[in-house]
N, C-alpha and C. Protein backbone atom coordinates (compact mmCIF):
# COMPACT_ATOMS: atom_id res chain seq x y z
N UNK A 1 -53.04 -2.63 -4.94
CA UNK A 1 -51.78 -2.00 -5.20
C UNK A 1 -50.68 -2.83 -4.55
N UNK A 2 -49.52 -3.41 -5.24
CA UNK A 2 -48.31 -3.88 -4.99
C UNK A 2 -47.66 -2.81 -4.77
N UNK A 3 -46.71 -3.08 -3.47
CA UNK A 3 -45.38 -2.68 -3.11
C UNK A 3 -44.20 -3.16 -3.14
N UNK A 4 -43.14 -3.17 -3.90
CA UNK A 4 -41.99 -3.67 -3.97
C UNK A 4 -40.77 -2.65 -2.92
N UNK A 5 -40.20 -3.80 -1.73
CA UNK A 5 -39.33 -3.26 -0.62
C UNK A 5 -38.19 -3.92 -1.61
N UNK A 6 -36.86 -2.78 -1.76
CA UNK A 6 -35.56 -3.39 -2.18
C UNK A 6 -35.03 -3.50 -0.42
N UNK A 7 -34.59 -4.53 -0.31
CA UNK A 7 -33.78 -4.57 1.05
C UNK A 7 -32.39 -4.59 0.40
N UNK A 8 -31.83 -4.88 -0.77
CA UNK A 8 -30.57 -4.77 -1.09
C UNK A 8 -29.97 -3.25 -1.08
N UNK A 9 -28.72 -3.18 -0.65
CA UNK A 9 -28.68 -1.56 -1.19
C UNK A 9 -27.96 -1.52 -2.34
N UNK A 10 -28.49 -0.19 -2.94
CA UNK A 10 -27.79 0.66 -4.33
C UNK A 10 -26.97 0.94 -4.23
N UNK A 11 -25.69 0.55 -4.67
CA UNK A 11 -24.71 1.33 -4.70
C UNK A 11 -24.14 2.49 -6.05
N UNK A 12 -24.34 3.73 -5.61
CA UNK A 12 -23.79 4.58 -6.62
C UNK A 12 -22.78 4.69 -6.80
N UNK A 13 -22.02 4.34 -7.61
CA UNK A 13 -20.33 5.08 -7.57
C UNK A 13 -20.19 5.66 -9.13
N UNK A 14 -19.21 6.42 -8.89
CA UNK A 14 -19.44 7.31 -10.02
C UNK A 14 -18.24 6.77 -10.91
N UNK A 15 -18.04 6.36 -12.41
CA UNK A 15 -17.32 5.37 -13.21
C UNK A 15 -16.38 6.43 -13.50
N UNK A 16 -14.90 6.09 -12.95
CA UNK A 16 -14.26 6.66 -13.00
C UNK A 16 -13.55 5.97 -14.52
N UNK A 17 -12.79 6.96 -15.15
CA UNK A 17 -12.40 5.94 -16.49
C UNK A 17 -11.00 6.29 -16.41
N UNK A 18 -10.31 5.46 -16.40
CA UNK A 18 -8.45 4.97 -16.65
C UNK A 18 -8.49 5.17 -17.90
N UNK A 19 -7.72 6.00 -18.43
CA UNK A 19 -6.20 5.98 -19.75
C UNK A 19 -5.49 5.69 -19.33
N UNK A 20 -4.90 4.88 -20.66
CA UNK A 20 -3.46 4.46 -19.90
C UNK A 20 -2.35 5.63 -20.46
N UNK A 21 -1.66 5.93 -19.64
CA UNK A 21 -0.86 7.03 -19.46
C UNK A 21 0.19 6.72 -19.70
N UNK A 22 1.08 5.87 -19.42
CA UNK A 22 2.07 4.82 -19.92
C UNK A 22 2.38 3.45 -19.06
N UNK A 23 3.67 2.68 -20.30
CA UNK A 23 3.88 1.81 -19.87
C UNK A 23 5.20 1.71 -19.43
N UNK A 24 5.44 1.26 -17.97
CA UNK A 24 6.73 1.22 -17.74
C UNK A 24 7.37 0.01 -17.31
N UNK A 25 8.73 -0.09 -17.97
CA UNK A 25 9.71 -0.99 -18.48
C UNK A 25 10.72 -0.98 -17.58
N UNK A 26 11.06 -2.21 -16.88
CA UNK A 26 12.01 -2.24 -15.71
C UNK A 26 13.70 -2.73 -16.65
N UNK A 27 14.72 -1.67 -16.58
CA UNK A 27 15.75 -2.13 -17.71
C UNK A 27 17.10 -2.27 -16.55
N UNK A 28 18.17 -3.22 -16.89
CA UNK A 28 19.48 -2.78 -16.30
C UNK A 28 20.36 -1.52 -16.04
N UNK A 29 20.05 -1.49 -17.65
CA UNK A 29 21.23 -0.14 -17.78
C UNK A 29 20.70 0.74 -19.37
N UNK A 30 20.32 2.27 -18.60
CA UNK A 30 19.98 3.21 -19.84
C UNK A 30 21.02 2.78 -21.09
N UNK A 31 22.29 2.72 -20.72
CA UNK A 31 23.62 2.38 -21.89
C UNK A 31 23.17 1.88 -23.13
N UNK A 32 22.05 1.15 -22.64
CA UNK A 32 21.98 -0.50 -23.79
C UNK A 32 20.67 -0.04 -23.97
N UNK A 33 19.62 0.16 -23.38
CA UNK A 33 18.04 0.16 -23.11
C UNK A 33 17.81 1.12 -24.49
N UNK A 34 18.12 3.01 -24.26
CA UNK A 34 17.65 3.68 -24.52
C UNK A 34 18.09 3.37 -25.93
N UNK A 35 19.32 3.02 -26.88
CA UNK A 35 19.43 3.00 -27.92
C UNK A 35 18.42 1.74 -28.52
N UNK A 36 18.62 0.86 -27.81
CA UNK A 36 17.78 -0.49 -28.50
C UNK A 36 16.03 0.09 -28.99
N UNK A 37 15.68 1.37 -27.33
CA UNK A 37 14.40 1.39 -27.58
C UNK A 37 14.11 2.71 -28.96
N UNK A 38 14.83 3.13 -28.95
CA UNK A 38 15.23 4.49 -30.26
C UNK A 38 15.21 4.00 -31.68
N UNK A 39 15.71 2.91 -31.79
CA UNK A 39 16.07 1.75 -32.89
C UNK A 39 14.77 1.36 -33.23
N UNK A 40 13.93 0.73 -32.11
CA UNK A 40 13.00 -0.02 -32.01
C UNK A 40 11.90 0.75 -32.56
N UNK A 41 11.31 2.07 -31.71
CA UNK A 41 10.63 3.10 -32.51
C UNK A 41 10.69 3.98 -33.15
N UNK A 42 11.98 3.98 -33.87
CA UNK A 42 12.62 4.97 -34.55
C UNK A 42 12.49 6.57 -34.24
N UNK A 43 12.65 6.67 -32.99
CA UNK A 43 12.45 7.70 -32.43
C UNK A 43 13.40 8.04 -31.42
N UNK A 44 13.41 9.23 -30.89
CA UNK A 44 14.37 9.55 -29.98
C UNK A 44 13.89 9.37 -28.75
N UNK A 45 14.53 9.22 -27.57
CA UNK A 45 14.22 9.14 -26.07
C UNK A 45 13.70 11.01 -26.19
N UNK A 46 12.86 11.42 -25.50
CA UNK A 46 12.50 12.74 -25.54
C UNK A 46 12.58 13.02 -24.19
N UNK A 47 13.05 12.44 -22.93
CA UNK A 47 13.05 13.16 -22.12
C UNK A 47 13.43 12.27 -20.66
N UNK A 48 14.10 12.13 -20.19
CA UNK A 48 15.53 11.21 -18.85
C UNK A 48 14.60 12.52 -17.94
N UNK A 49 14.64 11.43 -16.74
CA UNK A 49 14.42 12.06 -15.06
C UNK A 49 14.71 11.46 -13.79
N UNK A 50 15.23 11.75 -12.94
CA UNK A 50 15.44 11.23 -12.06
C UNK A 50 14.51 11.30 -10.96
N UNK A 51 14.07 10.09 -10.74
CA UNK A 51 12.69 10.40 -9.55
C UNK A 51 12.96 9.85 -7.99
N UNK A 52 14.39 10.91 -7.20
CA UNK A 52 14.66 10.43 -6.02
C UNK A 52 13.88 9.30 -5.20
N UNK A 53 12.62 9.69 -4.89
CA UNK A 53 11.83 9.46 -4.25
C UNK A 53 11.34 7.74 -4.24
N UNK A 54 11.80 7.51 -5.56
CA UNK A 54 11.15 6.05 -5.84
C UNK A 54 12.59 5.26 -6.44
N UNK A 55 14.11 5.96 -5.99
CA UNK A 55 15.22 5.34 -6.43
C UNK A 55 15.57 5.28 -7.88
N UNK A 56 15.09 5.96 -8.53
CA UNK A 56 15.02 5.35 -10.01
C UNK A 56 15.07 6.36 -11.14
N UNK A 57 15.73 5.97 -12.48
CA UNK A 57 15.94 6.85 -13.47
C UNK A 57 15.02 6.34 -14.44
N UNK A 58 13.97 7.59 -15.03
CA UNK A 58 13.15 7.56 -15.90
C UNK A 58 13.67 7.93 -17.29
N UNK A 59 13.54 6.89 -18.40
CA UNK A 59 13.66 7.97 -19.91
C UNK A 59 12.34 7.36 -20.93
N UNK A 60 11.63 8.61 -20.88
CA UNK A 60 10.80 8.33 -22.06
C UNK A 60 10.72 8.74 -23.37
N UNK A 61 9.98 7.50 -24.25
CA UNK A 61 9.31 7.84 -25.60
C UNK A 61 8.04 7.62 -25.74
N UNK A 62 7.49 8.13 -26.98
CA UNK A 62 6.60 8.26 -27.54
C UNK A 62 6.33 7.48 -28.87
N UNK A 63 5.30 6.70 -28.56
CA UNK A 63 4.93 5.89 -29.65
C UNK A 63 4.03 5.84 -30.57
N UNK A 64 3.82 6.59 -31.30
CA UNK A 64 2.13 6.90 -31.85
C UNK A 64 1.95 7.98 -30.46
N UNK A 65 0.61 7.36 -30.12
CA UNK A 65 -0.17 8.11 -28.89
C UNK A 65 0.09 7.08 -27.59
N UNK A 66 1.18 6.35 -27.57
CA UNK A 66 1.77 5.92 -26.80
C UNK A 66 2.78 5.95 -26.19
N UNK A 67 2.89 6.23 -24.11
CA UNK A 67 4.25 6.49 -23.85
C UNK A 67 4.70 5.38 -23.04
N UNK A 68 5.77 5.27 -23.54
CA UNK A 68 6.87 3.93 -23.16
C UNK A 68 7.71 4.58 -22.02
N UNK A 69 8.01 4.15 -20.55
CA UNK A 69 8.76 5.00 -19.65
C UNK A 69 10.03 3.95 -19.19
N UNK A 70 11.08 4.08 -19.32
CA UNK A 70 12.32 2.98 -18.75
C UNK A 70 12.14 3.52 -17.70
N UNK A 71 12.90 2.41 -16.91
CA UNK A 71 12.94 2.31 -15.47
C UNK A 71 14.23 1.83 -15.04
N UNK A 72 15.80 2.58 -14.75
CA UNK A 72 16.65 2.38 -14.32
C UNK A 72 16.87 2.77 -13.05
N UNK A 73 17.26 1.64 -12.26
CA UNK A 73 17.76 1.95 -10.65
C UNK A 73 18.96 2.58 -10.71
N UNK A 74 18.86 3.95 -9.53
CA UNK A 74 19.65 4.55 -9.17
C UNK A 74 20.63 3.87 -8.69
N UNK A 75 20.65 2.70 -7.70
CA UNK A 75 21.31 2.49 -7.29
C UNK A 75 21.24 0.71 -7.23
N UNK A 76 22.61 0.01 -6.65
CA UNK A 76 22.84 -0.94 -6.67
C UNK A 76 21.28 -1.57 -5.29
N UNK A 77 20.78 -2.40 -5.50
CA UNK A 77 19.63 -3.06 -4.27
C UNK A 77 18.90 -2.26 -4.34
N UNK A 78 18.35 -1.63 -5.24
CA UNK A 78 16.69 -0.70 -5.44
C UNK A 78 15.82 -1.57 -5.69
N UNK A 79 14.75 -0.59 -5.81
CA UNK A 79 13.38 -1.17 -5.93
C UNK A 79 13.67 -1.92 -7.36
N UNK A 80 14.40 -1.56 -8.53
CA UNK A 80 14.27 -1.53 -10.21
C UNK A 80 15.08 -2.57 -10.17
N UNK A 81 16.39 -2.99 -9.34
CA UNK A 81 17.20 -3.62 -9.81
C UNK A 81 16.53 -5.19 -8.59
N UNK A 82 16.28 -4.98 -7.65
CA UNK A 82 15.53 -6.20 -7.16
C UNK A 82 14.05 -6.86 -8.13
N UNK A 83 13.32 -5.87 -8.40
CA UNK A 83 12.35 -6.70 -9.60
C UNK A 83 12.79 -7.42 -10.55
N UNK A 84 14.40 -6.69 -11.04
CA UNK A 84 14.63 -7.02 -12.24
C UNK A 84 15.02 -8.75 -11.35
N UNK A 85 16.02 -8.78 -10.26
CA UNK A 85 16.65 -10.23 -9.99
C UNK A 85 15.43 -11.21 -9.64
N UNK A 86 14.09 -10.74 -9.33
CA UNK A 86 12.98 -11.12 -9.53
C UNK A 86 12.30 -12.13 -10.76
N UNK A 87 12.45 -11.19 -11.80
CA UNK A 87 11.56 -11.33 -13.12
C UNK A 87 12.41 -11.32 -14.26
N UNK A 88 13.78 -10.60 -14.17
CA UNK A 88 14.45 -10.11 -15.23
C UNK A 88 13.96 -8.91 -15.73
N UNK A 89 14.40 -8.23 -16.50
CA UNK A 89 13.82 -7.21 -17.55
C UNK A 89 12.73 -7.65 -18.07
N UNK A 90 11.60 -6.04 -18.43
CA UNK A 90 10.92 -6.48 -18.69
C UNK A 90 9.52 -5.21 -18.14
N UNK A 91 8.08 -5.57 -18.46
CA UNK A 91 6.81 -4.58 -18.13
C UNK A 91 7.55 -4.95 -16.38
N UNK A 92 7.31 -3.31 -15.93
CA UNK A 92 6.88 -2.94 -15.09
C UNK A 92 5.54 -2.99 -14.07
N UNK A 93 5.22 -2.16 -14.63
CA UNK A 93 3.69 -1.45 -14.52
C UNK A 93 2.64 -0.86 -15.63
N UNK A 94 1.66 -0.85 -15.51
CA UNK A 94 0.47 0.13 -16.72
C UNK A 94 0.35 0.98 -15.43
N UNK A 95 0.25 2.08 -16.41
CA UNK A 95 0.22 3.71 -15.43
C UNK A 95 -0.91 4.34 -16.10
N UNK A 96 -1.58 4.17 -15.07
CA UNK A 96 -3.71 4.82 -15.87
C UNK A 96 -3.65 6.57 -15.34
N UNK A 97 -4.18 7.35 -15.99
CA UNK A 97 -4.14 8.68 -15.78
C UNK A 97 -5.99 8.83 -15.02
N UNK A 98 -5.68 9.84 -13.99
CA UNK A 98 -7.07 9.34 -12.95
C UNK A 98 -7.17 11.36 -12.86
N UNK A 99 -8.62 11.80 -13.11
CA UNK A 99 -8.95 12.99 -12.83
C UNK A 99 -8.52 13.89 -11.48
N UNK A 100 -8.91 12.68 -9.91
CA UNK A 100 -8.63 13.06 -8.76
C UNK A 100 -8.26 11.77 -8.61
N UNK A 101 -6.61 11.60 -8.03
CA UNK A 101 -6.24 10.82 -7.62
C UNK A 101 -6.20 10.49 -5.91
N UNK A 102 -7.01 11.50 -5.18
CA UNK A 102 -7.27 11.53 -3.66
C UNK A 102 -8.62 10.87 -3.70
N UNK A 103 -9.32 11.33 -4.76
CA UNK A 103 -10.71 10.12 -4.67
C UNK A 103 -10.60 8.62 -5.12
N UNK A 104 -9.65 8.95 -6.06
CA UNK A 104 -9.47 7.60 -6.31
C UNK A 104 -9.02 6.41 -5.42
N UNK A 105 -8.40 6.98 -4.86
CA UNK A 105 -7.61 6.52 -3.78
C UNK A 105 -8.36 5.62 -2.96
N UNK A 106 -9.37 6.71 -2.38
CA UNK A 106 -10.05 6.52 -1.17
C UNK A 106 -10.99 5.64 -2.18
N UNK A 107 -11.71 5.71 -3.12
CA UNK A 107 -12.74 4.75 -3.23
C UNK A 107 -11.65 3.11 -3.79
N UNK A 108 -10.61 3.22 -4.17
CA UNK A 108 -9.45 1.42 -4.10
C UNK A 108 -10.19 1.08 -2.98
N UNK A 109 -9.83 1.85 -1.86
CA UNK A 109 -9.23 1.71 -0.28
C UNK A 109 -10.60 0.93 0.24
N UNK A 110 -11.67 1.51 -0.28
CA UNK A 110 -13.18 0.89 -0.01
C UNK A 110 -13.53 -0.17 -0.31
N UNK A 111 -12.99 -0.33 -1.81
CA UNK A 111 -13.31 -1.65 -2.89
C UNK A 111 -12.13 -2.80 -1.85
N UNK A 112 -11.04 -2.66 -1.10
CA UNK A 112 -10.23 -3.37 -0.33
C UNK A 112 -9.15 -3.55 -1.44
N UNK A 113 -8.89 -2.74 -1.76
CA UNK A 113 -7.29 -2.60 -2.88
C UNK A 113 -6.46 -2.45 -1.84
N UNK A 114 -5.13 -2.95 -1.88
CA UNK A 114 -3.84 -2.51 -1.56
C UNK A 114 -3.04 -1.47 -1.83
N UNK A 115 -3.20 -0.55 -1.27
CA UNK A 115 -2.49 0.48 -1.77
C UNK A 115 -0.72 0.93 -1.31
N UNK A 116 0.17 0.85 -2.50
CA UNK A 116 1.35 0.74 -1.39
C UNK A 116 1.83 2.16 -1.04
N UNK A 117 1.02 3.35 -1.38
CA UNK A 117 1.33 4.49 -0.65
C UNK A 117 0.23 4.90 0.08
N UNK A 118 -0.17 5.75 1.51
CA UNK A 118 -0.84 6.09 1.68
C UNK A 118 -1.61 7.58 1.25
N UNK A 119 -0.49 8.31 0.70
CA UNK A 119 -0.74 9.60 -0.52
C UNK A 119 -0.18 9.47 -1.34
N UNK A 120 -0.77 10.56 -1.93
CA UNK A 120 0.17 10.74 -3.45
C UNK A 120 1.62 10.58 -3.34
N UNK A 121 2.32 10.31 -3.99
CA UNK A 121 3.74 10.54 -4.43
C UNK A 121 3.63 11.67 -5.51
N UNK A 122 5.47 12.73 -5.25
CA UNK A 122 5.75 13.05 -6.70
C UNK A 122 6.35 11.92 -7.25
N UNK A 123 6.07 12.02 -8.74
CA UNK A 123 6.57 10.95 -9.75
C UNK A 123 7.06 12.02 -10.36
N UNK A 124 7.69 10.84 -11.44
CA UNK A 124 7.69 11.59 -12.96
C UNK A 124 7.22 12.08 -13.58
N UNK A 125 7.44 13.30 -14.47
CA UNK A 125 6.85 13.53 -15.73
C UNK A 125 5.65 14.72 -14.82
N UNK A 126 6.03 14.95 -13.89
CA UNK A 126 5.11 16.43 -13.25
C UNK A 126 3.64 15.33 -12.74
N UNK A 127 3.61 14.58 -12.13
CA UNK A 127 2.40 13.88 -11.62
C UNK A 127 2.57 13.71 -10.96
N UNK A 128 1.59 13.30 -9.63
CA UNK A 128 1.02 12.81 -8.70
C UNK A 128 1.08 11.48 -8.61
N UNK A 129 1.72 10.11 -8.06
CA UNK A 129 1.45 8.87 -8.43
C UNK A 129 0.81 8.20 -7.62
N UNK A 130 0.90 6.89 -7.18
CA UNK A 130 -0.37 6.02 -6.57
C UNK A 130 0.16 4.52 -7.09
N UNK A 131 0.74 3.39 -6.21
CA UNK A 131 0.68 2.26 -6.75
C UNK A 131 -0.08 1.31 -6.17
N UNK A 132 -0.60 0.41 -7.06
CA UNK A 132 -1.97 -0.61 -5.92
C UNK A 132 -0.91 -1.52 -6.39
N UNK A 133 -1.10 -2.45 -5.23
CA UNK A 133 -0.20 -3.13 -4.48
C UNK A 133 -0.31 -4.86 -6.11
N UNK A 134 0.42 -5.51 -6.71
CA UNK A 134 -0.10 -6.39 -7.25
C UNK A 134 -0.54 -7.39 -7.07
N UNK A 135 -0.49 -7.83 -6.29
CA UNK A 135 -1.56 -9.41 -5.15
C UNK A 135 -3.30 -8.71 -5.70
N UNK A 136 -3.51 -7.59 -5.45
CA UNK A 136 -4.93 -7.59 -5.67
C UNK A 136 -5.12 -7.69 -7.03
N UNK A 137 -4.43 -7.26 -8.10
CA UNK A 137 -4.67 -6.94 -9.44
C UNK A 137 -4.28 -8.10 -10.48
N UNK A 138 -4.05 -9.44 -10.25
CA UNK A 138 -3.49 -10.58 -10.93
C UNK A 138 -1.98 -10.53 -11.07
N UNK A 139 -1.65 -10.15 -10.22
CA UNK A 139 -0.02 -9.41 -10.36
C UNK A 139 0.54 -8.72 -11.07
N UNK A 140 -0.20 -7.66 -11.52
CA UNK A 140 -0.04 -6.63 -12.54
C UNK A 140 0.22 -5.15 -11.16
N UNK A 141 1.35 -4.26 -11.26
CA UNK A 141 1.45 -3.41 -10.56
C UNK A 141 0.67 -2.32 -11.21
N UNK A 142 0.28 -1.75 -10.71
CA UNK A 142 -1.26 -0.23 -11.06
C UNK A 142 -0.42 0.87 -10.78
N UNK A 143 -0.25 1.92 -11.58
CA UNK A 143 0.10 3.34 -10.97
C UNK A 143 -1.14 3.92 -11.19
N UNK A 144 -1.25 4.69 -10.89
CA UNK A 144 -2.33 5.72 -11.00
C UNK A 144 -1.91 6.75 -10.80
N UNK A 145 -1.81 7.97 -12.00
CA UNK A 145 -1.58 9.08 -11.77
C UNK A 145 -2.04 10.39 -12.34
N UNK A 146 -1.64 11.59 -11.40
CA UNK A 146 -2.26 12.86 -12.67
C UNK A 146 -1.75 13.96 -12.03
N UNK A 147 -1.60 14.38 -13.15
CA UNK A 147 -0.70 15.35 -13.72
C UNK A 147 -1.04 16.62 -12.56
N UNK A 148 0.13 17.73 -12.04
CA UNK A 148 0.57 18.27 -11.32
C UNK A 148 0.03 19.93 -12.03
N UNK A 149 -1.34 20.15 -11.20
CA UNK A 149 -1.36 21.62 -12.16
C UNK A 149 -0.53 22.46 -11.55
């Protein structure tokens, strides 16, 4: 009789699966943005927010089964208007919708993700948010969020 010893260990983790929830668009000024993007999908902006917390004015649409989120800075030297002197206009972030975003969290935090909040944030749109930092992700900024029962 053979015995086979695994000295490696198993790791279980349980496959968490990302939708993408939307995409958000870093713009100058709603003035110009929201009509171009209305034009663009022949649709209306369905819904402007202001999300103190992260400096910034949200207006979204709907694209198909896709949501498009602008991203206007509240204010002059924000987070929205320094990316923009950064990069220019332009993707933001992909915003993945996550079941438990406190597990999620904690298992980034394991894998050695950057996380640039240490809890949830309120966001927009009644969610919970979460950004991983983009140095780990190919320089793509990560939200991760879900929805506020």
């Amino acid at each position: 009789m053979t015995f086979v010893i695994n000295f490696f260990p198993i790791r279980k983790a349980k496959n968490m699966e990302y939708k993408v929830e939307h995409i958000g668009i870093a713009v100058k000024r709603f003035s110009q943005s929201i009509p171009l993007f209305e034009k663009l999908f022949n649709s209306p902006c369905y819904k402007t927010e202001s999300v103190d917390s992260e400096g910034v004015n949200t207006a979204f649409f709907l694209n198909n089964q896709t949501k498009i989120e602008l991203l206007e800075s509240q204010s002059p030297g924000g987070v929205i208007d320094k990316f923009i002197e950064k990069r220019g206009e332009g993707m933001h972030h992909i915003a993945f919708e996550v079941a438990d975003i406190h597990a999620e969290m904690q298992r980034l935090k394991i894998e050695g993700f950057t996380l640039l909040n240490d809890t949830p944030k309120q966001g927009a749109d009644n969610k919970l948010v979460c950004f991983v930092h983009p140095k780990d992700t190919n320089g793509v900024l990560i939200e991760l969020c879900q929805a506020i029962k």
